[in-house]
Protein backbone atom coordinates (compact mmCIF):
# COMPACT_ATOMS: atom_id res chain seq x y z
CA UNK A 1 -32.05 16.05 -13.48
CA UNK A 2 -29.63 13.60 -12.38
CA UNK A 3 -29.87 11.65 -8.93
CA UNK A 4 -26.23 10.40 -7.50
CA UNK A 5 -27.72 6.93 -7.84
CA UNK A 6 -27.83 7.13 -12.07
CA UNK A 7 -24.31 6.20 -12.42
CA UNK A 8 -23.60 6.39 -16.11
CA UNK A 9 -22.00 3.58 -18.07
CA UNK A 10 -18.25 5.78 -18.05
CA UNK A 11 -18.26 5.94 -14.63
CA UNK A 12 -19.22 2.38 -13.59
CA UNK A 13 -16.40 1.31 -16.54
CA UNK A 14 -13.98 4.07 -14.70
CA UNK A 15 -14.91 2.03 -11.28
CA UNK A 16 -14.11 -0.96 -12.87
CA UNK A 17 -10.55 -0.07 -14.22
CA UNK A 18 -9.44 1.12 -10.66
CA UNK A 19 -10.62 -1.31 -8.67
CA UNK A 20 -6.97 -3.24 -9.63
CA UNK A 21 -5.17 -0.34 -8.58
CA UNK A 22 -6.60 -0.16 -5.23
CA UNK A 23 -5.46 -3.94 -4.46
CA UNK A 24 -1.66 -3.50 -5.97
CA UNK A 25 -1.56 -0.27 -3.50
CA UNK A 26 -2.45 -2.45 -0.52
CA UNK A 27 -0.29 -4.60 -1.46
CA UNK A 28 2.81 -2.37 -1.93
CA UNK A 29 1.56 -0.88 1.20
CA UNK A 30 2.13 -4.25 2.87
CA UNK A 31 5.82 -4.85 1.61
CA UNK A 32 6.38 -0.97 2.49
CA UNK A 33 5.31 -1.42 6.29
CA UNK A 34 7.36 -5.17 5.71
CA UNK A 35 10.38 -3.20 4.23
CA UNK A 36 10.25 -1.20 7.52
CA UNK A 37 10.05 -3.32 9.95
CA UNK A 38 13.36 -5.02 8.48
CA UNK A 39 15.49 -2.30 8.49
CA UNK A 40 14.78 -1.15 11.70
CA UNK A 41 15.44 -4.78 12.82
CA UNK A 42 18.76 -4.76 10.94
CA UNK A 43 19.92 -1.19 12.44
CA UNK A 44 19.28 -2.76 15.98
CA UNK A 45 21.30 -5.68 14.81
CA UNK A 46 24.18 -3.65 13.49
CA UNK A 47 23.93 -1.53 17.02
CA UNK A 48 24.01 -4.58 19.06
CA UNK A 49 27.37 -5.71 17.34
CA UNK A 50 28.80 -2.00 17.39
CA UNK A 51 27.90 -1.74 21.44
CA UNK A 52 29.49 -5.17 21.72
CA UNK A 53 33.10 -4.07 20.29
């Protein structure tokens, strides 16, 4: 029988191979939120000039 704590040699490989992924999705998750934040500052921009006409 098999304890959770017997991780076989796949799964610890497996483990290994994500591990990458996990850091490029924080990082697209970081120019997502960055991406954001920009356009929202450019539509207030663009709304400032428009109110100013």
């Amino acid at each position: 029988m098999r304890t959770a704590d017997a991780a076989s040699p796949a799964v610890l490989h497996r483990d290994a191979k994500t591990a990458p992924v996990l850091e490029e999705s924080s990082v697209l998750d970081v120019i997502y939120v960055v991406a954001t934040i920009a356009l929202f500052a450019l539509v207030a921009l663009v709304a400032r000039g428009i109110e100013r006409l």
